[in-house]
C-alpha atoms as a PDB file:
ATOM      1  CA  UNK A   1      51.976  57.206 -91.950  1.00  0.00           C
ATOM      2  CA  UNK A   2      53.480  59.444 -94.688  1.00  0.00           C
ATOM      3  CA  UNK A   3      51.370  61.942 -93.913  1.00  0.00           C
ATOM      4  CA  UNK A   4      53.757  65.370 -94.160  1.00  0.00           C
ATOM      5  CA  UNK A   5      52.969  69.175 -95.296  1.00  0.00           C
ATOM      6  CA  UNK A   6      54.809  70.695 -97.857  1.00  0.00           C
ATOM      7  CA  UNK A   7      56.590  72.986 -95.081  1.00  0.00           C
ATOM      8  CA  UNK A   8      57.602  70.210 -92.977  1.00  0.00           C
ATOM      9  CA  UNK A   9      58.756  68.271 -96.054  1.00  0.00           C
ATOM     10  CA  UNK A  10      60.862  71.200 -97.066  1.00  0.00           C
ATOM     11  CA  UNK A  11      62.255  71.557 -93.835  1.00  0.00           C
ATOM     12  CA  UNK A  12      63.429  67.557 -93.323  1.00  0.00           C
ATOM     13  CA  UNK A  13      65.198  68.502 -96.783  1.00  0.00           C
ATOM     14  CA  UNK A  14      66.661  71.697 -95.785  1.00  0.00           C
ATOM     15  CA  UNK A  15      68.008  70.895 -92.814  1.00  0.00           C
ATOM     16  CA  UNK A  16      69.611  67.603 -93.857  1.00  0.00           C
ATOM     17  CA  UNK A  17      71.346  69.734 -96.648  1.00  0.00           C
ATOM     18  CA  UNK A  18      72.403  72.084 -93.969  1.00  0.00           C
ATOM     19  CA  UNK A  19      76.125  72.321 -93.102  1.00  0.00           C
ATOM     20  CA  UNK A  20      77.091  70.921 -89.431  1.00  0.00           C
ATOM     21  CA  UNK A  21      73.469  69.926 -89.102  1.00  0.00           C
ATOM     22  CA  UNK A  22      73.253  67.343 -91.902  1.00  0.00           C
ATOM     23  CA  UNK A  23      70.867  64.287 -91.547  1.00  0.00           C
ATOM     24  CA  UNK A  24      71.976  64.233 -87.771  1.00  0.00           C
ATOM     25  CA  UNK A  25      69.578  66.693 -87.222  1.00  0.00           C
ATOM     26  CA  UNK A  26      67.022  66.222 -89.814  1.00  0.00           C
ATOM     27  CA  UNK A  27      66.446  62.424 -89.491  1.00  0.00           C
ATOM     28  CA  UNK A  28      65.404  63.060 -85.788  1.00  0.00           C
ATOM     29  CA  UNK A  29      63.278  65.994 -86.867  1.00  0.00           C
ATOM     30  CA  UNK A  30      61.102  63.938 -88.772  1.00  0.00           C
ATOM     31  CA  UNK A  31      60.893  60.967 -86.483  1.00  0.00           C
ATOM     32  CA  UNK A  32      60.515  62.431 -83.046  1.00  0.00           C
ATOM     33  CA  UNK A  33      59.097  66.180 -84.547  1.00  0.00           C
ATOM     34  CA  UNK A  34      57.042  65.493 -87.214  1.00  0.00           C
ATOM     35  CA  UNK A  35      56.210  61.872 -86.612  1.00  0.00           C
ATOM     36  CA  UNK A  36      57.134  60.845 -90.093  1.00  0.00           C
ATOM     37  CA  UNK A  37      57.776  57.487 -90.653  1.00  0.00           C
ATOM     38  CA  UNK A  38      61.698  55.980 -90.247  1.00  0.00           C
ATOM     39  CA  UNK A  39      61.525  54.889 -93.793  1.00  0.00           C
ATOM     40  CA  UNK A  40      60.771  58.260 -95.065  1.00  0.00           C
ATOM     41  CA  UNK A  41      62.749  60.234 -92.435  1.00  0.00           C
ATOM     42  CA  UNK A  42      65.733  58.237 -94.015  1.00  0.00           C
ATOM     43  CA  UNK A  43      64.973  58.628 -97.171  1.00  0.00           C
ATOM     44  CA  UNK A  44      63.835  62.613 -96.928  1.00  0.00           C
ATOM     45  CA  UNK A  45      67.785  62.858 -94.871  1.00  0.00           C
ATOM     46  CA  UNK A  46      69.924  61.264 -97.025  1.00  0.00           C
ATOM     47  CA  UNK A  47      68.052  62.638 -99.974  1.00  0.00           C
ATOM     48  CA  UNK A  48      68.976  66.228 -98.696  1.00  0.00           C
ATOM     49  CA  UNK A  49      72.225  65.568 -97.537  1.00  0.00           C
ATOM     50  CA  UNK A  50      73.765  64.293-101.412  1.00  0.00           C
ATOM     51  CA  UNK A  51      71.923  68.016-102.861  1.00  0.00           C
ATOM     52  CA  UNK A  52      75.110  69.767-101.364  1.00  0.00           C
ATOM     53  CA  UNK A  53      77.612  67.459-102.894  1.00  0.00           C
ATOM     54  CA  UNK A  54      77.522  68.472-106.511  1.00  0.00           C
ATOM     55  CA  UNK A  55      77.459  72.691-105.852  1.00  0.00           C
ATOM     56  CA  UNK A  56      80.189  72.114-102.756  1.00  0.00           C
ATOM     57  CA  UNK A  57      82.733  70.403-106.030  1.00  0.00           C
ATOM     58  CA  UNK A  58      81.678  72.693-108.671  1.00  0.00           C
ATOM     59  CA  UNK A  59      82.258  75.848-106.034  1.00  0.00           C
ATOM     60  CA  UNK A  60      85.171  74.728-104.305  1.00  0.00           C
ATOM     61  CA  UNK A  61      87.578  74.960-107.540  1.00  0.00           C
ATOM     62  CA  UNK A  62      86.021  79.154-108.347  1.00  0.00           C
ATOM     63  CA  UNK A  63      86.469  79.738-104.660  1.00  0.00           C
ATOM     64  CA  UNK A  64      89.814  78.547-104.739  1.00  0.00           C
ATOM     65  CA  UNK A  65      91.169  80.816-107.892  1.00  0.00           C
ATOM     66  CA  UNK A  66      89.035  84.147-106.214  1.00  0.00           C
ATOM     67  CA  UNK A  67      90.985  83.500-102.901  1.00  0.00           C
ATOM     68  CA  UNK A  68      94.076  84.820-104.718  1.00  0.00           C
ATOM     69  CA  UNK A  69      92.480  87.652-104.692  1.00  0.00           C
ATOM     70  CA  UNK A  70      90.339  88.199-101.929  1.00  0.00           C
ATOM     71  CA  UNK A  71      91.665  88.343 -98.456  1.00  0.00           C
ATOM     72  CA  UNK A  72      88.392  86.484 -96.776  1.00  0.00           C
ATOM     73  CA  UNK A  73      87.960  84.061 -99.283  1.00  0.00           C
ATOM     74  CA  UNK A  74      92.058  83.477 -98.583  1.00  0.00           C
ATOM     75  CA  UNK A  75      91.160  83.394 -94.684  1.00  0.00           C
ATOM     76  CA  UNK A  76      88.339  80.891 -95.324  1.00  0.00           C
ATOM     77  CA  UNK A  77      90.838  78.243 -97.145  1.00  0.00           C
ATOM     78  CA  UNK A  78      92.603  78.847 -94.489  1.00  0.00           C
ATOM     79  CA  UNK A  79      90.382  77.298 -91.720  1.00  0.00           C
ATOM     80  CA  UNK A  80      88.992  75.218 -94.294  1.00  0.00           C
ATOM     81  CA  UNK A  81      92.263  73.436 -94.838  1.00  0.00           C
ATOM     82  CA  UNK A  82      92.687  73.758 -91.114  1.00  0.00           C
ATOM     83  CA  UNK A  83      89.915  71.754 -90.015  1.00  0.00           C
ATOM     84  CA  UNK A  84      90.133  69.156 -92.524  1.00  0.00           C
ATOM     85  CA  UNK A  85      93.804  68.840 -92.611  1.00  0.00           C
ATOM     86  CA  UNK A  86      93.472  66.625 -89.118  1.00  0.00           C
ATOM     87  CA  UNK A  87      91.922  63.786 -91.620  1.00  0.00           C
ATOM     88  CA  UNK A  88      94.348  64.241 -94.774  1.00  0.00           C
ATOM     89  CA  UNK A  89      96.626  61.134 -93.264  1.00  0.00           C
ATOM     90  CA  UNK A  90      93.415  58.684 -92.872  1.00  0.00           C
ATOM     91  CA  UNK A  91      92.101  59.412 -95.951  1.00  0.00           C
ATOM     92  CA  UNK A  92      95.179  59.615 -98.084  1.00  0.00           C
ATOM     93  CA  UNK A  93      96.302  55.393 -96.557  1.00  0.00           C
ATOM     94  CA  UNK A  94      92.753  54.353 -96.791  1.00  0.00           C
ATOM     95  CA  UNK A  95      91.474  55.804-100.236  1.00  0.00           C
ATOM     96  CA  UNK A  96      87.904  55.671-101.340  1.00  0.00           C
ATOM     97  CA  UNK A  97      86.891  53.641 -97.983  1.00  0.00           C
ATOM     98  CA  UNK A  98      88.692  56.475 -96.083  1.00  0.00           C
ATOM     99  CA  UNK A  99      86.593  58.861 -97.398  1.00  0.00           C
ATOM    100  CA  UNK A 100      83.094  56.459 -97.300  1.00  0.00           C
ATOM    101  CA  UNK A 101      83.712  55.584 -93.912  1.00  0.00           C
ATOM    102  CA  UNK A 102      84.902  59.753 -92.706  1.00  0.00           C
ATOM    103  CA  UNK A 103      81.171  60.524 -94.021  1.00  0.00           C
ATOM    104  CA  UNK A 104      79.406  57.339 -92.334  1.00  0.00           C
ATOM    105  CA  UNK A 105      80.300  58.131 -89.069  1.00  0.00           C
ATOM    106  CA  UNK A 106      77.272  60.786 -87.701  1.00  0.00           C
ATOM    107  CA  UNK A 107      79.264  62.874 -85.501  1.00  0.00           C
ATOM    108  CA  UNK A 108      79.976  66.973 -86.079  1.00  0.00           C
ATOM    109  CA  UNK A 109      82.443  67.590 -89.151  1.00  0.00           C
ATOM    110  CA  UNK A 110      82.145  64.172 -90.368  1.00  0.00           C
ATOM    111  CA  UNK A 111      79.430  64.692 -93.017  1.00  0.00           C
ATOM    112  CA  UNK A 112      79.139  65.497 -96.758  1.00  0.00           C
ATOM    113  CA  UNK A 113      80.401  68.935 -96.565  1.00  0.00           C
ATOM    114  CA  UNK A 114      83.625  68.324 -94.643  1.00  0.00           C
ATOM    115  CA  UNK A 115      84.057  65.017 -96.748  1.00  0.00           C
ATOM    116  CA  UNK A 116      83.413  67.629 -99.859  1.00  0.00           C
ATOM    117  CA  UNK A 117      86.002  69.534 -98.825  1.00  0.00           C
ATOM    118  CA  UNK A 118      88.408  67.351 -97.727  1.00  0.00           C
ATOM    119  CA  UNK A 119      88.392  65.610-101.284  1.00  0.00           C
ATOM    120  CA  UNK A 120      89.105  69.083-102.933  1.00  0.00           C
ATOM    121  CA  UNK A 121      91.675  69.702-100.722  1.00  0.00           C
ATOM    122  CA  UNK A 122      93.244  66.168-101.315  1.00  0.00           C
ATOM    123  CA  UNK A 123      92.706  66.502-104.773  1.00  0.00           C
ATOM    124  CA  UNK A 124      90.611  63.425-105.239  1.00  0.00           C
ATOM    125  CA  UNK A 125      89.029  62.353-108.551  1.00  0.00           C
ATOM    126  CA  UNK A 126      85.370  63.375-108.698  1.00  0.00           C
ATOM    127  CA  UNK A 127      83.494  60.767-109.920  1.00  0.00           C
ATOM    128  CA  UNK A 128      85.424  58.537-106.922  1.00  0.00           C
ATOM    129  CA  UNK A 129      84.286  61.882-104.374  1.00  0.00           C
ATOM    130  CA  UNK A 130      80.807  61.093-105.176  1.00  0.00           C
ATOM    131  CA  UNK A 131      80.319  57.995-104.860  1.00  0.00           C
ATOM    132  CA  UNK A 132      82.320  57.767-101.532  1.00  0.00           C
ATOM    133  CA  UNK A 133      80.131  60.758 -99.983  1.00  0.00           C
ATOM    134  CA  UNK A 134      77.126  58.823-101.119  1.00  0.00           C
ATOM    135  CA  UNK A 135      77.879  55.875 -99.717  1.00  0.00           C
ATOM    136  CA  UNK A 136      78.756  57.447 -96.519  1.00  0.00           C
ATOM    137  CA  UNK A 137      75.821  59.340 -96.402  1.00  0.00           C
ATOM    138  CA  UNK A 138      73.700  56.274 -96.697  1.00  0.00           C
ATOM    139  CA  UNK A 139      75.291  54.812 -93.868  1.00  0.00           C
ATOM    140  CA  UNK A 140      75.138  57.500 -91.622  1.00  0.00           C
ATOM    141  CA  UNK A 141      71.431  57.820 -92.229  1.00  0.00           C
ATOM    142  CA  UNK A 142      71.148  54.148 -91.767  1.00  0.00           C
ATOM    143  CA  UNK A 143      73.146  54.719 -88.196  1.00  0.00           C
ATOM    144  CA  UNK A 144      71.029  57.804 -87.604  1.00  0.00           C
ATOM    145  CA  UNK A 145      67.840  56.289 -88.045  1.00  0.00           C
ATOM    146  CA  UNK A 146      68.410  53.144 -85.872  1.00  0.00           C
ATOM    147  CA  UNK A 147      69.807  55.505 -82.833  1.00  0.00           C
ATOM    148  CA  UNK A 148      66.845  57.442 -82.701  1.00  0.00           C
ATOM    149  CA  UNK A 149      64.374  54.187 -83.490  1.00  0.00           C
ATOM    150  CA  UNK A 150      65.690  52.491 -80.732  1.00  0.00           C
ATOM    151  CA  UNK A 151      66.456  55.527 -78.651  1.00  0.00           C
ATOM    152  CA  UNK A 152      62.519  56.614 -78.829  1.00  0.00           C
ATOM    153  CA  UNK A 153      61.726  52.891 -78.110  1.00  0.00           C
ATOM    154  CA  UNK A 154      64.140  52.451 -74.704  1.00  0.00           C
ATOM    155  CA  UNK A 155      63.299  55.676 -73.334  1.00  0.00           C
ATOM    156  CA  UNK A 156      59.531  55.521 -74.600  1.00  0.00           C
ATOM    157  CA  UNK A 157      59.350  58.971 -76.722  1.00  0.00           C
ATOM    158  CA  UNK A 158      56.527  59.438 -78.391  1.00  0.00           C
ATOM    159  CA  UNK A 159      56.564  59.345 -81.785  1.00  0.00           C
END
């Protein structure tokens, strides 16, 4: 049941750690690729989708003071704040549940690294950040891994 190489364990981790990709990708992965168990494929997902969270805060702030200075790094905020801007008003009225639920829901540009960014940009307290992203994370690898439990069950896919 929890039988996994090193290599596919690293790649479950990876993967879920992965902007864009997140534990959308890397839950299924494990369950319908590797076979892993749902228990661990959640686990192995949400695990590697918090690793970002801490490097994506620390970063963000250096990144920020360099774009003065560097016309890409400037061009990058720029989309950055672009993409994430569309979510500013939700998260702004709804706070930390804002922010938990933005995360939770497993759909492109919702995950840890847009919520990352999005709380930089907003200028949200850290220690709040964190625990909002982990939350969400946890509940979008709770959704993940009942989609593709019951998904493989309706439509048979072997596991």
């Amino acid at each position: 049941m929890f039988d996994l190489s090193f290599r596919q364990l690293l790649s479950i981790i990876l993967m879920a750690a992965l902007p864009y990709i997140e534990l959308r990708g890397a839950i299924p992965l494990a369950i319908l690729g590797y076979g892993v168990h749902p228990l661990l494929a959640y686990v192995l997902g949400v695990g590697g989708n918090l690793i970002p969270i801490i490097p994506i805060m620390v970063i963000l702030p250096v990144l920020a003071r360099w774009a003065e200075h560097s016309l890409l790094i400037r061009r990058f905020f720029g989309w950055l704040r672009k993409k994430t801007s569309k979510h500013e008003l939700e998260i702004n009225k709804y706070g930390f549940w804002g922010l938990t639920v933005f995360v939770a829901i497993p759909l492109p540009m919702t995950g840890v690294w847009t919520g990352s960014a999005l709380a930089y940009l907003l200028g949200l307290r850290k220690r709040y950040v964190f625990t909002a992203l982990t939350l969400g994370a946890l509940i979008a690898g709770l959704i993940v891994t009942l989609m593709v439990v019951l998904g493989s069950s309706i439509y048979n896919i072997p596991k």
